[in-house]
N, C-alpha and C. Protein backbone atom coordinates (compact mmCIF):
# COMPACT_ATOMS: atom_id res chain seq x y z
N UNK A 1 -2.89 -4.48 15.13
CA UNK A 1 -3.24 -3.51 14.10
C UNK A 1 -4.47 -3.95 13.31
N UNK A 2 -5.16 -2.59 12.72
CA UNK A 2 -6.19 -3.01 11.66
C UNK A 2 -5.83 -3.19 10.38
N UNK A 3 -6.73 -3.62 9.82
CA UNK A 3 -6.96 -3.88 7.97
C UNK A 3 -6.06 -2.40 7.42
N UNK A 4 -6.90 -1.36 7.95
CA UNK A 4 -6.10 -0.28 7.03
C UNK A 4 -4.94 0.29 7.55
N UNK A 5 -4.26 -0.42 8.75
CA UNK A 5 -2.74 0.06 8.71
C UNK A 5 -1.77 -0.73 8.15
N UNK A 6 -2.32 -2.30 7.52
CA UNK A 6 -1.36 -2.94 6.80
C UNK A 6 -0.20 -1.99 5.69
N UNK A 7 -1.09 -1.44 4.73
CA UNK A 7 -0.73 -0.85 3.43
C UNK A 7 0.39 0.57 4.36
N UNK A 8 -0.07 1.47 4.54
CA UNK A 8 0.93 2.52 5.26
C UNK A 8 2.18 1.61 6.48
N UNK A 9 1.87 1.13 7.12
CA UNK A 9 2.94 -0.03 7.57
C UNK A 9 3.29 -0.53 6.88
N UNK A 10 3.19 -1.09 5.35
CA UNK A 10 4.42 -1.81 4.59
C UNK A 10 4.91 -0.53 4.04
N UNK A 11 4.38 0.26 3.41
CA UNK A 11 4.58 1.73 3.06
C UNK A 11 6.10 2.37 3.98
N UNK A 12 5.41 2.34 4.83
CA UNK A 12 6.71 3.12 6.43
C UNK A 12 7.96 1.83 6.16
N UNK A 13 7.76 0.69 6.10
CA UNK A 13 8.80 -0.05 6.32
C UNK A 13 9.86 -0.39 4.80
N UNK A 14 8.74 0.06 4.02
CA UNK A 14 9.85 0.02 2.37
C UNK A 14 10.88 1.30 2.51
N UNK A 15 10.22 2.36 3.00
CA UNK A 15 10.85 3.71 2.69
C UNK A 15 11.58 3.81 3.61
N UNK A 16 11.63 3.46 5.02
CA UNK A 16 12.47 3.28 5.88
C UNK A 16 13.86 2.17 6.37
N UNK A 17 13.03 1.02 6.17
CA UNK A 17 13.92 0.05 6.31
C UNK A 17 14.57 -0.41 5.25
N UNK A 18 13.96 -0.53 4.48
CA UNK A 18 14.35 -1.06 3.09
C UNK A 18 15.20 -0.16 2.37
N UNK A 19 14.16 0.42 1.57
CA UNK A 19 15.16 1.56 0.65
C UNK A 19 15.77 2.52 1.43
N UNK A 20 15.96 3.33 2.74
CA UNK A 20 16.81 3.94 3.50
C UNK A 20 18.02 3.26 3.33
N UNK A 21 17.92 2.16 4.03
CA UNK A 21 19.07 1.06 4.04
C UNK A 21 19.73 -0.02 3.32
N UNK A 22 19.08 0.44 1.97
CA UNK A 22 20.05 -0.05 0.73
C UNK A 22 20.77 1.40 -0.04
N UNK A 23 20.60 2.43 0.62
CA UNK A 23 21.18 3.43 -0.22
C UNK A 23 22.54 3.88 0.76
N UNK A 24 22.54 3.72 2.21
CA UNK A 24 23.34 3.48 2.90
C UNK A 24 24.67 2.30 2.99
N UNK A 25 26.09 3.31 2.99
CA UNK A 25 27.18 2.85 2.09
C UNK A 25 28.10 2.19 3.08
N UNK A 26 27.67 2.17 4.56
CA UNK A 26 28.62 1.69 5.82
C UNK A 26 27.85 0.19 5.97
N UNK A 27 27.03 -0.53 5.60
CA UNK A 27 26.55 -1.90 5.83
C UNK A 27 27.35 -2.64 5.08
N UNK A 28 27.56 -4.12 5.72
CA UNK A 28 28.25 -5.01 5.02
C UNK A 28 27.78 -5.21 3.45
N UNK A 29 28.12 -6.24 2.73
CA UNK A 29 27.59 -6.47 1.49
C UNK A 29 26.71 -7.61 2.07
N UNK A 30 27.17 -8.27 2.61
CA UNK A 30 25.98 -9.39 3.28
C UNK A 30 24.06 -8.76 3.82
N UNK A 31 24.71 -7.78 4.62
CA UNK A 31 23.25 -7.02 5.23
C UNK A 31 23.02 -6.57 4.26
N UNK A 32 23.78 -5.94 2.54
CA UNK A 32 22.74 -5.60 1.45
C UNK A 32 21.93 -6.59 1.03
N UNK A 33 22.76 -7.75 0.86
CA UNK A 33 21.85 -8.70 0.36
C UNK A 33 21.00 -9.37 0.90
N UNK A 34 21.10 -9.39 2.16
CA UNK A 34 19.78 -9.53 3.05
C UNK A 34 18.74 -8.44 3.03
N UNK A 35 18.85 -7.69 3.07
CA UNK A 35 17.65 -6.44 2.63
C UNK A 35 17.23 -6.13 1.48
N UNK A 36 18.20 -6.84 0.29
CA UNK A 36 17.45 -6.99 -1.13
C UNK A 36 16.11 -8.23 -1.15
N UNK A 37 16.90 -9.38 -0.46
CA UNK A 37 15.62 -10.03 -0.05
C UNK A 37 14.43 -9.84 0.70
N UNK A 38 14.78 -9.30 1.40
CA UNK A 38 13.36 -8.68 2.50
C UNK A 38 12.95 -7.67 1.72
N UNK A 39 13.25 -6.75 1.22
CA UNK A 39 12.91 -5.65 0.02
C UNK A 39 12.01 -6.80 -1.22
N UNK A 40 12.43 -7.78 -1.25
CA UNK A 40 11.67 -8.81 -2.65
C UNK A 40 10.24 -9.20 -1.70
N UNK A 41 10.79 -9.71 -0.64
CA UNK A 41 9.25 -10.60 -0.01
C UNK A 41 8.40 -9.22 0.19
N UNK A 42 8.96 -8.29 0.76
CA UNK A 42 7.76 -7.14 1.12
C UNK A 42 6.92 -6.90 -0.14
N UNK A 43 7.46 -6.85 -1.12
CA UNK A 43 6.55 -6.43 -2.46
C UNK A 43 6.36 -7.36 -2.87
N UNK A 44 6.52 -8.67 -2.87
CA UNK A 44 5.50 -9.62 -2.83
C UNK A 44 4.27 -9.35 -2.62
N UNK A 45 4.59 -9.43 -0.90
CA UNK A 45 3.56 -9.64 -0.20
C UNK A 45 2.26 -8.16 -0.29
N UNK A 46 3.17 -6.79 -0.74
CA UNK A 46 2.86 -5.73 -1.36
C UNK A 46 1.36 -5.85 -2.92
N UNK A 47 2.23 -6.47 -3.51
CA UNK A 47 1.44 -6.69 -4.62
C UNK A 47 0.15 -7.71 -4.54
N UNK A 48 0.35 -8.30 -3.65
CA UNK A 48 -0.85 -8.74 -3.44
C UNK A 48 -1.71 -8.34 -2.82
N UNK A 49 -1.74 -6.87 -1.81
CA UNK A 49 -3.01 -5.95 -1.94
C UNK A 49 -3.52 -5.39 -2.87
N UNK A 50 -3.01 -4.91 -3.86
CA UNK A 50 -3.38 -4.50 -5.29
C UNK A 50 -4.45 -5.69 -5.61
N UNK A 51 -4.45 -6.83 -5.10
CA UNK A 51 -5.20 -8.05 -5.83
C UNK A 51 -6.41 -7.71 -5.34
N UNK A 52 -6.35 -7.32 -3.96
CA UNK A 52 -7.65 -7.37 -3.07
C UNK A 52 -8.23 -5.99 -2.96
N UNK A 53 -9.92 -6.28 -3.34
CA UNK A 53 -10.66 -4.82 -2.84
C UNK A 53 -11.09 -4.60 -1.87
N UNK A 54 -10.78 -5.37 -1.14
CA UNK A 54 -11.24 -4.99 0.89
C UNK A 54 -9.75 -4.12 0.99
N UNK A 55 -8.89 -4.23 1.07
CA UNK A 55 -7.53 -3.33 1.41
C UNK A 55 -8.20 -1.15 0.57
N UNK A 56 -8.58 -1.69 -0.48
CA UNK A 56 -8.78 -0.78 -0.85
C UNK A 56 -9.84 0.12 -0.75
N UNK A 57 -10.80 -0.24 -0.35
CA UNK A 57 -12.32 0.09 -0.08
C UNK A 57 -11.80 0.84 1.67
N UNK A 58 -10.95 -0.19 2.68
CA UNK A 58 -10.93 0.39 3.67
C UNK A 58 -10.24 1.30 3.32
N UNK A 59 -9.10 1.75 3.08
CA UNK A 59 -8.25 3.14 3.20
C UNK A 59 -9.32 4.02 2.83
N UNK A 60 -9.72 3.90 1.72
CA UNK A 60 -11.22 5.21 0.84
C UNK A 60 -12.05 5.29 2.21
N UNK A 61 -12.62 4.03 2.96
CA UNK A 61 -13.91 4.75 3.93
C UNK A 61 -13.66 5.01 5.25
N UNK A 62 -11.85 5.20 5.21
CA UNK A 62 -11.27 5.36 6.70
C UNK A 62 -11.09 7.06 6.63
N UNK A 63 -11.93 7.53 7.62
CA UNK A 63 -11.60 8.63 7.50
C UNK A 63 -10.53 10.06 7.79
N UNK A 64 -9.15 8.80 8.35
CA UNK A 64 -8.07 9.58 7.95
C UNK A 64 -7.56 9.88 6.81
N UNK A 65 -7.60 8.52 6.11
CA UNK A 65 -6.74 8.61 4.46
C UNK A 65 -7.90 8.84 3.50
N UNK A 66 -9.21 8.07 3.30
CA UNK A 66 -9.49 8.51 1.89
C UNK A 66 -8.72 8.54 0.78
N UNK A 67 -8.80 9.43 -0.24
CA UNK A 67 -8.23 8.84 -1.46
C UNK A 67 -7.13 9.68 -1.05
N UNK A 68 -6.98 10.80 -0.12
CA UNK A 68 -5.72 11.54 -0.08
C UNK A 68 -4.65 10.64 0.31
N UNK A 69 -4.51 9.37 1.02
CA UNK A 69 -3.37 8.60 1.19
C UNK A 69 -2.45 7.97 -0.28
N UNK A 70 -3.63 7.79 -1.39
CA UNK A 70 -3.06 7.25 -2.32
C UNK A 70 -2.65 8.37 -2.94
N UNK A 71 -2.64 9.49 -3.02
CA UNK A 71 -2.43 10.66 -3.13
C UNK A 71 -1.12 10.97 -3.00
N UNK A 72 -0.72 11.08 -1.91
CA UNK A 72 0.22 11.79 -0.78
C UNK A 72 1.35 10.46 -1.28
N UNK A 73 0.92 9.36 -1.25
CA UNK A 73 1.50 8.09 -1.73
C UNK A 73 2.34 7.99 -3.35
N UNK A 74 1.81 8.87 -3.89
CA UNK A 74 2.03 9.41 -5.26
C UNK A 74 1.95 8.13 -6.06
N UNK A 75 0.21 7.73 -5.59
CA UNK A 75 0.11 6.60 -6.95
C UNK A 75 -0.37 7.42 -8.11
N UNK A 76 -0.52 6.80 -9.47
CA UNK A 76 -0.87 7.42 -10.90
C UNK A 76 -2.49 7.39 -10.40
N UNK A 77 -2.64 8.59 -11.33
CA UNK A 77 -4.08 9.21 -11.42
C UNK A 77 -5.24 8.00 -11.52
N UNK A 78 -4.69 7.08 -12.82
CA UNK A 78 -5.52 5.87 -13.03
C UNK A 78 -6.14 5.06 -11.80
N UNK A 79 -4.79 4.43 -11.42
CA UNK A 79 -4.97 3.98 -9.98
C UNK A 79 -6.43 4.26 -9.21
N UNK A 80 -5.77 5.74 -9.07
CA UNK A 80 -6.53 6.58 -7.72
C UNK A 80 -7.90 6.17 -8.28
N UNK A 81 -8.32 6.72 -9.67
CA UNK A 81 -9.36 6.66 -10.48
C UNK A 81 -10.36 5.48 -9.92
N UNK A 82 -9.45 4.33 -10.25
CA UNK A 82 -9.23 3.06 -10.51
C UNK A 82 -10.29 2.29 -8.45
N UNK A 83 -9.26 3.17 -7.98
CA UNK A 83 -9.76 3.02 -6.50
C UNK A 83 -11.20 3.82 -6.27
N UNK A 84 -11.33 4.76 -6.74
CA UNK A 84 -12.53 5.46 -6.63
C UNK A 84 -14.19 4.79 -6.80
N UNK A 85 -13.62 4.36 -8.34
CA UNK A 85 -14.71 3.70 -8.94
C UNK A 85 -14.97 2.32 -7.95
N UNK A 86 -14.30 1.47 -8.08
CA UNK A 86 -14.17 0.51 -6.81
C UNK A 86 -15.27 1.03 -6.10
N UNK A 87 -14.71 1.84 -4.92
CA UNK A 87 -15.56 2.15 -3.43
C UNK A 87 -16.88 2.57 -4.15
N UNK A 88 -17.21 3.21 -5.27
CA UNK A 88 -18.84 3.86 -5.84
C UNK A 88 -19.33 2.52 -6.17
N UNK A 89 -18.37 1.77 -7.35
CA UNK A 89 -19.54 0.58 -7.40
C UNK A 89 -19.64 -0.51 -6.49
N UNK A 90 -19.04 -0.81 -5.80
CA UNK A 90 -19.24 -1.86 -4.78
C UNK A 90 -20.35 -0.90 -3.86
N UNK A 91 -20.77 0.48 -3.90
CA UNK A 91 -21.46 0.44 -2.75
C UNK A 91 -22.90 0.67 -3.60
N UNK A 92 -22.71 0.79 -4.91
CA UNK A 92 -24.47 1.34 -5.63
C UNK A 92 -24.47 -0.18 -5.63
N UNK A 93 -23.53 -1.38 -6.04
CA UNK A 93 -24.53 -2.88 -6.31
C UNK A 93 -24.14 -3.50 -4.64
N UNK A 94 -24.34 -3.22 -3.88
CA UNK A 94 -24.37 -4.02 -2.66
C UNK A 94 -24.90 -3.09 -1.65
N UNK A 95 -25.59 -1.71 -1.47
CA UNK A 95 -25.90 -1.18 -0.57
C UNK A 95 -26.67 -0.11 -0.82
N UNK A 96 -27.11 0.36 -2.41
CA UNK A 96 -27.25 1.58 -2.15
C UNK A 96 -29.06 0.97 -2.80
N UNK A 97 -29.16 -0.23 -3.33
CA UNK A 97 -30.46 -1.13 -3.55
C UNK A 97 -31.15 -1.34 -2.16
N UNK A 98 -30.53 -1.57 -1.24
CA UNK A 98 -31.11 -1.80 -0.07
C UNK A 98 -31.61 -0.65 0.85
């Protein structure tokens, strides 16, 4: 896989594996608590794309998602904002001088 299917692949696997299968009432109590942990490391490992602006710059200049993924994703307006500005100024001070 590429850079920009990380984020929608942890995305698919919170909403599916994770939270599907902690709201589901036939699993042991053991397999909950094993999927509360794997539910902890994923957003770990989650929150630390938020750190990085290469994760974010690709989704914006991939031209499936653009900002409509964070969208559809139902992050806050700020965010999106937040991501926008990102992809404009990283490209007026590193590309748009040249």
């Amino acid at each position: 896989p590429n850079l920009v299917m990380v984020i929608p692949a942890m995305d698919y696997i919170d909403e599916v594996f994770m939270t599907g299968m902690l709201d589901e009432e036939w699993f042991d109590l053991s397999i909950h608590a094993a999927i509360r942990l794997t539910k902890k490391t994923l957003n770990k490992y989650y929150s630390l794309t938020d750190t990085s602006d290469l994760y974010h710059i690709t989704m914006v200049l991939h031209p499936h998602h653009k900002l409509e993924y964070f969208r559809h994703a139902k992050w806050e307006a700020d965010w999106i904002k937040t991501v926008s500005d990102l992809v404009h100024n990283t490209y007026e001070t590193s590309y748009a001088s040249h």
